[in-house]
C-alpha atoms as a PDB file:
ATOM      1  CA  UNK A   1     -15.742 117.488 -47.176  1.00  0.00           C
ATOM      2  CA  UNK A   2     -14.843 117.008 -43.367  1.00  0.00           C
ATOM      3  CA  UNK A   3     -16.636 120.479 -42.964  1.00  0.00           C
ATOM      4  CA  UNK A   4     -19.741 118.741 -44.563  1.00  0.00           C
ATOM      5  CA  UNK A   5     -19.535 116.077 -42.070  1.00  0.00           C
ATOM      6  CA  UNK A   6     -19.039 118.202 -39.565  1.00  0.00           C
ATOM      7  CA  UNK A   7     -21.571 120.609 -39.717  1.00  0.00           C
ATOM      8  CA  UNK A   8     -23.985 117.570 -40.370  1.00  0.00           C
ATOM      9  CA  UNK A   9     -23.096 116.079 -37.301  1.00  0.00           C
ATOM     10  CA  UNK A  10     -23.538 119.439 -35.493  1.00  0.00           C
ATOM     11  CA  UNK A  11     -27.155 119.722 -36.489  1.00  0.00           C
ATOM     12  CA  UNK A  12     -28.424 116.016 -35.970  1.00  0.00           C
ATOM     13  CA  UNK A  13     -27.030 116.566 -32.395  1.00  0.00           C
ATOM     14  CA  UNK A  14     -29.009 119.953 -32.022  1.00  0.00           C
ATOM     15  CA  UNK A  15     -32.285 118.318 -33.378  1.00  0.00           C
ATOM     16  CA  UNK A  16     -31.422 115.680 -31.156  1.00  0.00           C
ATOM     17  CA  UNK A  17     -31.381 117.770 -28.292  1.00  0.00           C
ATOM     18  CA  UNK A  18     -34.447 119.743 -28.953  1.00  0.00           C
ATOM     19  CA  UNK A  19     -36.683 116.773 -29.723  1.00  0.00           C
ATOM     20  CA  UNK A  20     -35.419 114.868 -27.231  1.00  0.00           C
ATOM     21  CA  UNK A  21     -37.456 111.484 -27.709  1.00  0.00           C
ATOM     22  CA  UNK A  22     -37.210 111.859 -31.489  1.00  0.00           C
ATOM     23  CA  UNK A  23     -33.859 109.993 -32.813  1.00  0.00           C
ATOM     24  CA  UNK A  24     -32.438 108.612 -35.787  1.00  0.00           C
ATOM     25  CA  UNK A  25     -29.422 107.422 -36.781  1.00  0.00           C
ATOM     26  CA  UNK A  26     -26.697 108.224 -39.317  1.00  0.00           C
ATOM     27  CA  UNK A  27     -24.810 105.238 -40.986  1.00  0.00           C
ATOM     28  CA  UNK A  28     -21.281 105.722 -42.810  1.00  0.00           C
ATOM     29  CA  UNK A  29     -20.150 102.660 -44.661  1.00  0.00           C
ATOM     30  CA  UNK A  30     -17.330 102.171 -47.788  1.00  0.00           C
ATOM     31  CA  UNK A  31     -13.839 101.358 -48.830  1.00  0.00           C
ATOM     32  CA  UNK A  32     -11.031 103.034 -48.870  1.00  0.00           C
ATOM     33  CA  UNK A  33      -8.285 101.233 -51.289  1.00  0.00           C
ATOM     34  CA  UNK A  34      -4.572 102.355 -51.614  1.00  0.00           C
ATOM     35  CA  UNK A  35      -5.451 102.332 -55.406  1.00  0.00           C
ATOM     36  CA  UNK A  36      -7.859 102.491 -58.171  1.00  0.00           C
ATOM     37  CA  UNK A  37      -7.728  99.250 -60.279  1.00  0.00           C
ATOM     38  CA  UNK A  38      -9.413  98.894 -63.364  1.00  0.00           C
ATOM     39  CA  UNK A  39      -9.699  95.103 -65.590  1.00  0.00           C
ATOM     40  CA  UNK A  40      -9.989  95.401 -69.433  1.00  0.00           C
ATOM     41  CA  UNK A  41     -10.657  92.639 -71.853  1.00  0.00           C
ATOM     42  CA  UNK A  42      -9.880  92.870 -75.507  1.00  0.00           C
ATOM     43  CA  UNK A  43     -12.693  93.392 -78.034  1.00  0.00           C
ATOM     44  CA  UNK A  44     -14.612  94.796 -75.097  1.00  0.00           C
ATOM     45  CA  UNK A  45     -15.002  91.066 -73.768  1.00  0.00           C
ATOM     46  CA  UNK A  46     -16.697  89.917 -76.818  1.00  0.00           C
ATOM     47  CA  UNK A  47     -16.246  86.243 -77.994  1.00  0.00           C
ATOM     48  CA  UNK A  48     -17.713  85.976 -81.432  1.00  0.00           C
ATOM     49  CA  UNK A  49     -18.037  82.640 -83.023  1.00  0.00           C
ATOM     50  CA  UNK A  50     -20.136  83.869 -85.583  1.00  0.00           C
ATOM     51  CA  UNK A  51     -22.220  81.110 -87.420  1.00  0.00           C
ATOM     52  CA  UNK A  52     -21.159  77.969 -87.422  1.00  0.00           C
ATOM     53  CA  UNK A  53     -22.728  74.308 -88.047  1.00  0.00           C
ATOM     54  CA  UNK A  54     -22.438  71.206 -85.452  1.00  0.00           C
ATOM     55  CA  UNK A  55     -20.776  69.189 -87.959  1.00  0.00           C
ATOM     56  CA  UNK A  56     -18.563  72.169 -88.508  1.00  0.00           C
ATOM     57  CA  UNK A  57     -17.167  71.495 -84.695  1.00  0.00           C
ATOM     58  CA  UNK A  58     -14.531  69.086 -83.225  1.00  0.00           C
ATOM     59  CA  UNK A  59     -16.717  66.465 -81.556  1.00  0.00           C
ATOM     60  CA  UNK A  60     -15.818  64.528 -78.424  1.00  0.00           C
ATOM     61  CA  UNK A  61     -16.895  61.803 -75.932  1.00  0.00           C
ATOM     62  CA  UNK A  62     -18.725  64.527 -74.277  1.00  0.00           C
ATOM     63  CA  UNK A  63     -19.819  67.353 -76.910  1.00  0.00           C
ATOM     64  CA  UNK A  64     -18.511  69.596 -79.385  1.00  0.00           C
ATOM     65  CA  UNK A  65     -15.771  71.816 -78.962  1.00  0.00           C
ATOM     66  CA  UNK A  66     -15.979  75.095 -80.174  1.00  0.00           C
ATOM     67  CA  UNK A  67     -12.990  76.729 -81.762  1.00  0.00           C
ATOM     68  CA  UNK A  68     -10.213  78.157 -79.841  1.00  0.00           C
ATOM     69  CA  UNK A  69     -10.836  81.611 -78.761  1.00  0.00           C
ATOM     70  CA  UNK A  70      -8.387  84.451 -76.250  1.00  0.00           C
ATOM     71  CA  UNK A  71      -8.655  87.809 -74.972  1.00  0.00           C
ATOM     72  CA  UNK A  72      -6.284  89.893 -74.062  1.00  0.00           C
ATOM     73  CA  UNK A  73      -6.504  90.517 -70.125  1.00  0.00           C
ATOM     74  CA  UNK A  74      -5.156  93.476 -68.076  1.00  0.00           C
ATOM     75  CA  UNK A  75      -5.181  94.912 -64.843  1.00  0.00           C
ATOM     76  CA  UNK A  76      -3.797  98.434 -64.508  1.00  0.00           C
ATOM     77  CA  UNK A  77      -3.481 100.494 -61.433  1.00  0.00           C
ATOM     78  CA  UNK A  78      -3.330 103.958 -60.490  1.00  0.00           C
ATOM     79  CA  UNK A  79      -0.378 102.965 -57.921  1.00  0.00           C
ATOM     80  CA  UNK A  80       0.882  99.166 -56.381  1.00  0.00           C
ATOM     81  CA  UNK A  81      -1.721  97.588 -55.139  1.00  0.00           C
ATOM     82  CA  UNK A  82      -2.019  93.891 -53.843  1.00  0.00           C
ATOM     83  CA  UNK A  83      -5.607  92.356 -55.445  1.00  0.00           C
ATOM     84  CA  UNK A  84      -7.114  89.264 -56.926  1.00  0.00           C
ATOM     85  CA  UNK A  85      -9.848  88.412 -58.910  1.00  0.00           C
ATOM     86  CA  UNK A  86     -13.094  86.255 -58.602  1.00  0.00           C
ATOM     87  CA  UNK A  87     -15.836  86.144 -61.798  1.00  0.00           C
ATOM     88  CA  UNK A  88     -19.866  85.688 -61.218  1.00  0.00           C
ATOM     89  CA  UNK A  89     -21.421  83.296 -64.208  1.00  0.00           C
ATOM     90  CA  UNK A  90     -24.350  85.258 -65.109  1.00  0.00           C
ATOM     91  CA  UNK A  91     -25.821  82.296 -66.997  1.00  0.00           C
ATOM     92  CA  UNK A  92     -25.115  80.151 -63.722  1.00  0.00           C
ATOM     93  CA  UNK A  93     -28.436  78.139 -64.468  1.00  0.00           C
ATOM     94  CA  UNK A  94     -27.150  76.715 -67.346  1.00  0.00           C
ATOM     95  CA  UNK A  95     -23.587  75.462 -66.690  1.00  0.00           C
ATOM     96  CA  UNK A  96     -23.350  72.655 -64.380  1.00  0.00           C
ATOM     97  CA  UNK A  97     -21.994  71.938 -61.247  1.00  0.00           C
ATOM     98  CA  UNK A  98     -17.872  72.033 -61.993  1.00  0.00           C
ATOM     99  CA  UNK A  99     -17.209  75.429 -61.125  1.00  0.00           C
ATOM    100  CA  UNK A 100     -14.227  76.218 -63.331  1.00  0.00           C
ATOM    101  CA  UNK A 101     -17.125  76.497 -65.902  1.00  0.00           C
ATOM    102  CA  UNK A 102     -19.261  78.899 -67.274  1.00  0.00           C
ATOM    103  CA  UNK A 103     -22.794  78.446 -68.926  1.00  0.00           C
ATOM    104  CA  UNK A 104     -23.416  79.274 -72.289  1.00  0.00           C
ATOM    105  CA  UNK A 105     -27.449  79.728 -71.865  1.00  0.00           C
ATOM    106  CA  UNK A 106     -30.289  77.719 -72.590  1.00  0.00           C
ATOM    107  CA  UNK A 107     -32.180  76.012 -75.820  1.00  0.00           C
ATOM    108  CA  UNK A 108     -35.391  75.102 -75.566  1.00  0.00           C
ATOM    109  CA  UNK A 109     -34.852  74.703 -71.523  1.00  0.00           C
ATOM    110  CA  UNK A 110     -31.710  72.810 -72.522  1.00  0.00           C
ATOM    111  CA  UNK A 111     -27.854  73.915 -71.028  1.00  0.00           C
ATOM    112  CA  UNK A 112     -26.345  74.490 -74.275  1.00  0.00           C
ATOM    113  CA  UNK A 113     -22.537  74.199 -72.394  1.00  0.00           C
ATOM    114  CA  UNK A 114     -19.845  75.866 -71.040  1.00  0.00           C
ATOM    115  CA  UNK A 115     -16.951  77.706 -71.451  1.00  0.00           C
ATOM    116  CA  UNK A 116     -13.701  78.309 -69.192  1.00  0.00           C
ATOM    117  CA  UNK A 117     -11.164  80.889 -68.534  1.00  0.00           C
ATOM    118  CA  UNK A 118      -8.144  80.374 -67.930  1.00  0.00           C
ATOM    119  CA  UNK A 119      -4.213  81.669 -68.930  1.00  0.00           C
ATOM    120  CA  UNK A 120      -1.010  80.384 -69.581  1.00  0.00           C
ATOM    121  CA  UNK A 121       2.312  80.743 -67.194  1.00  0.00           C
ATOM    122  CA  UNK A 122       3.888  81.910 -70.395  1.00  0.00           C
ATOM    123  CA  UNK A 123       1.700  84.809 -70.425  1.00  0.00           C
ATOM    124  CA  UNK A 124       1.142  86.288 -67.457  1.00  0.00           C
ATOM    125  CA  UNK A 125       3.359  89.475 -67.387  1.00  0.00           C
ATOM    126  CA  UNK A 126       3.403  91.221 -63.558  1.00  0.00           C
ATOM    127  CA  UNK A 127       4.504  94.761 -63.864  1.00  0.00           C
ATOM    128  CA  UNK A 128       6.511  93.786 -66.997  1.00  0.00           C
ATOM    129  CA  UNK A 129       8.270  90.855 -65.998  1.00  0.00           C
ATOM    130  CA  UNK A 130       7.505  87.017 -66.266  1.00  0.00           C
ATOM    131  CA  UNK A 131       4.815  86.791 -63.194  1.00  0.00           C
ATOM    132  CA  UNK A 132       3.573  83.556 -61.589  1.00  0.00           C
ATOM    133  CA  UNK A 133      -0.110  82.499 -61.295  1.00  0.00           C
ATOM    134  CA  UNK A 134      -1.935  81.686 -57.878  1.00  0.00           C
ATOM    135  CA  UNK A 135      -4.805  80.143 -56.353  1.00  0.00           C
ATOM    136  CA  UNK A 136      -6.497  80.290 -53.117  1.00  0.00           C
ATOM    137  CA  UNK A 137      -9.300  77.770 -51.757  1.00  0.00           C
ATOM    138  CA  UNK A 138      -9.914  80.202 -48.847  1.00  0.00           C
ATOM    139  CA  UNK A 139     -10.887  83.471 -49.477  1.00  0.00           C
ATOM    140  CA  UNK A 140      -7.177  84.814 -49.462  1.00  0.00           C
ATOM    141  CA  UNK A 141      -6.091  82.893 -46.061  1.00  0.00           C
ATOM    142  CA  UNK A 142      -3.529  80.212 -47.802  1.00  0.00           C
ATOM    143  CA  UNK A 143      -2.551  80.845 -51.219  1.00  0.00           C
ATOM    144  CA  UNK A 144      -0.585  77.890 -54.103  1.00  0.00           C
ATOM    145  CA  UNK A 145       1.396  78.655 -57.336  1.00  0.00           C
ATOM    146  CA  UNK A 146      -0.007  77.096 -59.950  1.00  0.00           C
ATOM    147  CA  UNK A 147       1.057  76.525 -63.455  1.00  0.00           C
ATOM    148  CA  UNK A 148      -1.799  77.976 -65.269  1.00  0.00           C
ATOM    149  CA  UNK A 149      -4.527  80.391 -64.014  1.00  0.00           C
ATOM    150  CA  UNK A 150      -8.241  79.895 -63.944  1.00  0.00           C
ATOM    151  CA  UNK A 151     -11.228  81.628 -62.772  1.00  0.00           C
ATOM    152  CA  UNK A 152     -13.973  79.980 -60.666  1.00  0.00           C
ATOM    153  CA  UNK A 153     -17.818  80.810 -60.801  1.00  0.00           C
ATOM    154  CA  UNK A 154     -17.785  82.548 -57.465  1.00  0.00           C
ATOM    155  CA  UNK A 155     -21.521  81.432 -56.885  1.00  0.00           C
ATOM    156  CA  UNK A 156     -20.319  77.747 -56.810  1.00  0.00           C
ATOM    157  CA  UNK A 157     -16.809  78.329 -55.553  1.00  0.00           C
ATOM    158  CA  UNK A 158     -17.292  81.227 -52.477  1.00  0.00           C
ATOM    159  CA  UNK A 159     -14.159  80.984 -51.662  1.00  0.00           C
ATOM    160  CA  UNK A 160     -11.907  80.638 -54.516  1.00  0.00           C
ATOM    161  CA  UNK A 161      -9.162  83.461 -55.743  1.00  0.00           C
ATOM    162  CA  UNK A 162      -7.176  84.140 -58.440  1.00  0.00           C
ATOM    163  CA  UNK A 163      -4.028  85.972 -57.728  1.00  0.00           C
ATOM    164  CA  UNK A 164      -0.742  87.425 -59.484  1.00  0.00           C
ATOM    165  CA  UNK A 165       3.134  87.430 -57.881  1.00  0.00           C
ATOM    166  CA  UNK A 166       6.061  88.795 -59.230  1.00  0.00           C
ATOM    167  CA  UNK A 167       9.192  86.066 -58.095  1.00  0.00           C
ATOM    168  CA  UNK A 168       7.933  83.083 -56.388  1.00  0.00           C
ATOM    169  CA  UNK A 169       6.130  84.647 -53.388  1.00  0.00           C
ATOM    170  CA  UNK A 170       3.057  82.208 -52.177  1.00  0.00           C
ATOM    171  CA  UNK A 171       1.244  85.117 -52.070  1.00  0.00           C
ATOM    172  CA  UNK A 172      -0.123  88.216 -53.841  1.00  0.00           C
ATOM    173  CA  UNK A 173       2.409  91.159 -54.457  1.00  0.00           C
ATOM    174  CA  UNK A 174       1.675  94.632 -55.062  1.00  0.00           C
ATOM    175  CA  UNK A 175       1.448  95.767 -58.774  1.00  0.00           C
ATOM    176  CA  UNK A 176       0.814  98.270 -60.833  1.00  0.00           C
ATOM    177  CA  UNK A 177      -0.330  96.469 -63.940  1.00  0.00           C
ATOM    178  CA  UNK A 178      -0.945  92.266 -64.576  1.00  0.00           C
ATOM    179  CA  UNK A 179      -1.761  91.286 -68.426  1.00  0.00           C
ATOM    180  CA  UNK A 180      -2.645  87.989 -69.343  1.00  0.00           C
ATOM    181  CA  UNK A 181      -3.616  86.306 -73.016  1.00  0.00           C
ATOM    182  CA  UNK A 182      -6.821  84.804 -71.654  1.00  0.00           C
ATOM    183  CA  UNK A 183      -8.251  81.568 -72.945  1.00  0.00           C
ATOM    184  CA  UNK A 184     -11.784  80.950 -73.648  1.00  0.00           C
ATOM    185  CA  UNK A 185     -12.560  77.045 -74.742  1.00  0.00           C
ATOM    186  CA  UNK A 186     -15.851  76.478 -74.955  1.00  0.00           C
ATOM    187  CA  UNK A 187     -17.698  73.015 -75.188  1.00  0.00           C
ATOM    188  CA  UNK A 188     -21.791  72.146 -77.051  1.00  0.00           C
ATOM    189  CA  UNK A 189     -23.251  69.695 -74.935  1.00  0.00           C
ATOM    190  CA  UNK A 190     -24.234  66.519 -76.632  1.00  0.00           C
ATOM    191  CA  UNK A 191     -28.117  65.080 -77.574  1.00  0.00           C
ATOM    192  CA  UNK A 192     -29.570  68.418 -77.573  1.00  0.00           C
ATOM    193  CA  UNK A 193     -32.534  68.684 -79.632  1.00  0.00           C
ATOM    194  CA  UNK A 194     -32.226  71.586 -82.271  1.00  0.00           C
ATOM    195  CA  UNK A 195     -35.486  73.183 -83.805  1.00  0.00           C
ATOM    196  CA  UNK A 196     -33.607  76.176 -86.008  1.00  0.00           C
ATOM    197  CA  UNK A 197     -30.715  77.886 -84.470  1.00  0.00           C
ATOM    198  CA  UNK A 198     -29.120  77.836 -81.288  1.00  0.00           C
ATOM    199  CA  UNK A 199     -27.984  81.473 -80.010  1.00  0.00           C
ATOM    200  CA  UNK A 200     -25.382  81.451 -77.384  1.00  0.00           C
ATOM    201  CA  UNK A 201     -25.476  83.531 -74.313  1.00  0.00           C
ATOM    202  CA  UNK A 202     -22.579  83.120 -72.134  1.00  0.00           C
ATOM    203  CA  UNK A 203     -21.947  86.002 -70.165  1.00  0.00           C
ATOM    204  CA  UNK A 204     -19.816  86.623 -66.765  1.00  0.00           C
ATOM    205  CA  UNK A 205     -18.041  89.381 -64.802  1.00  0.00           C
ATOM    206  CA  UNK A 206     -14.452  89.582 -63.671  1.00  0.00           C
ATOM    207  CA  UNK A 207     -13.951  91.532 -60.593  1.00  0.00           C
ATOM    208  CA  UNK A 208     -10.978  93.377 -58.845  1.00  0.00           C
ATOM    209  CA  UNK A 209     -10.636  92.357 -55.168  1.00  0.00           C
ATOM    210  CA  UNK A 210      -8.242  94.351 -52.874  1.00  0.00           C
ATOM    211  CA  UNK A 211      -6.612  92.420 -49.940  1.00  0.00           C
END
């Protein structure tokens, strides 16, 4: 590969040479991470509730709960690496303006709810040991332990990560693997006008961040 690059370098500087007022130039972007980390949700990140009827459903001051639903959550990598994650709703239209939740599509032009995901302290295992959840507001610069993690939507939240120690380090630690039993409540917004059924479509993507 350096030969490649070599050679190719060798030749634009010939034409370059020969043509004289003829130029172009020759961009070289990417990472380069000390490891290769790869997320994996149980059921291959499917949340099935099946069908169900409103007055099947826990109802509240504010909707309709749906029933209690988790994934199991891992992070392995190929050696210790120090990451955190952020998630993108991909139904961001329909799920507010908190953004600790997640849409769960539209009827009829209507937000049908939201959903959250978040994980216990008692569950978050760092490299096989008892780990400790963290949060940071700004993009990685401060971080806070925190009792139970969350994701934010990062369209509404920029800045917000989610991050894993081992101990009680206010900060990210390298590991090779993080597993989590990941919580998915979901809420049905009230007064929505049903004509037949109502198909939900929530749908969002957990990514790895290096630091």
């Amino acid at each position: 590969m350096k030969k490649s690059v070599l050679s190719l370098a060798v030749l634009m500087s010939l034409a370059t040479a020969n043509a004289l007022a003829a130029t172009t130039d020759l961009t070289v972007t990417g990472t380069i991470t000390p490891a290769a980390c790869t997320p994996t949700l149980s059921n291959g990140g499917l949340v099935e509730y099946g069908s169900l009827a409103l007055t099947e459903l826990e109802e509240t001051s504010v909707g309709y709960n749906l029933p209690a639903k988790s994934l199991n959550f891992s992070i392995e990598c190929s050696a210790p690496a120090t990451f955190a994650l952020i998630a993108n709703d991909n139904r961001r239209d329909s799920s507010g303006v908190d953004p600790w939740f997640f849409g769960l599509g539209k009827h009829q032009d209507q937000s049908i709810g939201s959903y959250a995901m978040t994980w216990q302290y008692e569950s978050t295992v760092v490299d096989g040991a008892q780990g400790e959840n963290l949060a940071s507001p700004d993009g990685g610069n401060s971080w806070t332990s925190i009792i139970d993690g969350v994701l934010h939507d990062a369209g509404r939240a920029p800045n917000f990560l989610a991050g894993f120690s081992s101990g009680t380090n206010l900060g990210p630690t390298p590991a090779t693997s993080v597993n989590v039993t990941m919580d998915i409540p979901g809420t049905i917004n009230k007064n929505l006008t049903m004509n037949g059924a109502m198909e939900l479509d929530g749908s969002a993507t957990i990514e790895v961040v290096y630091l």
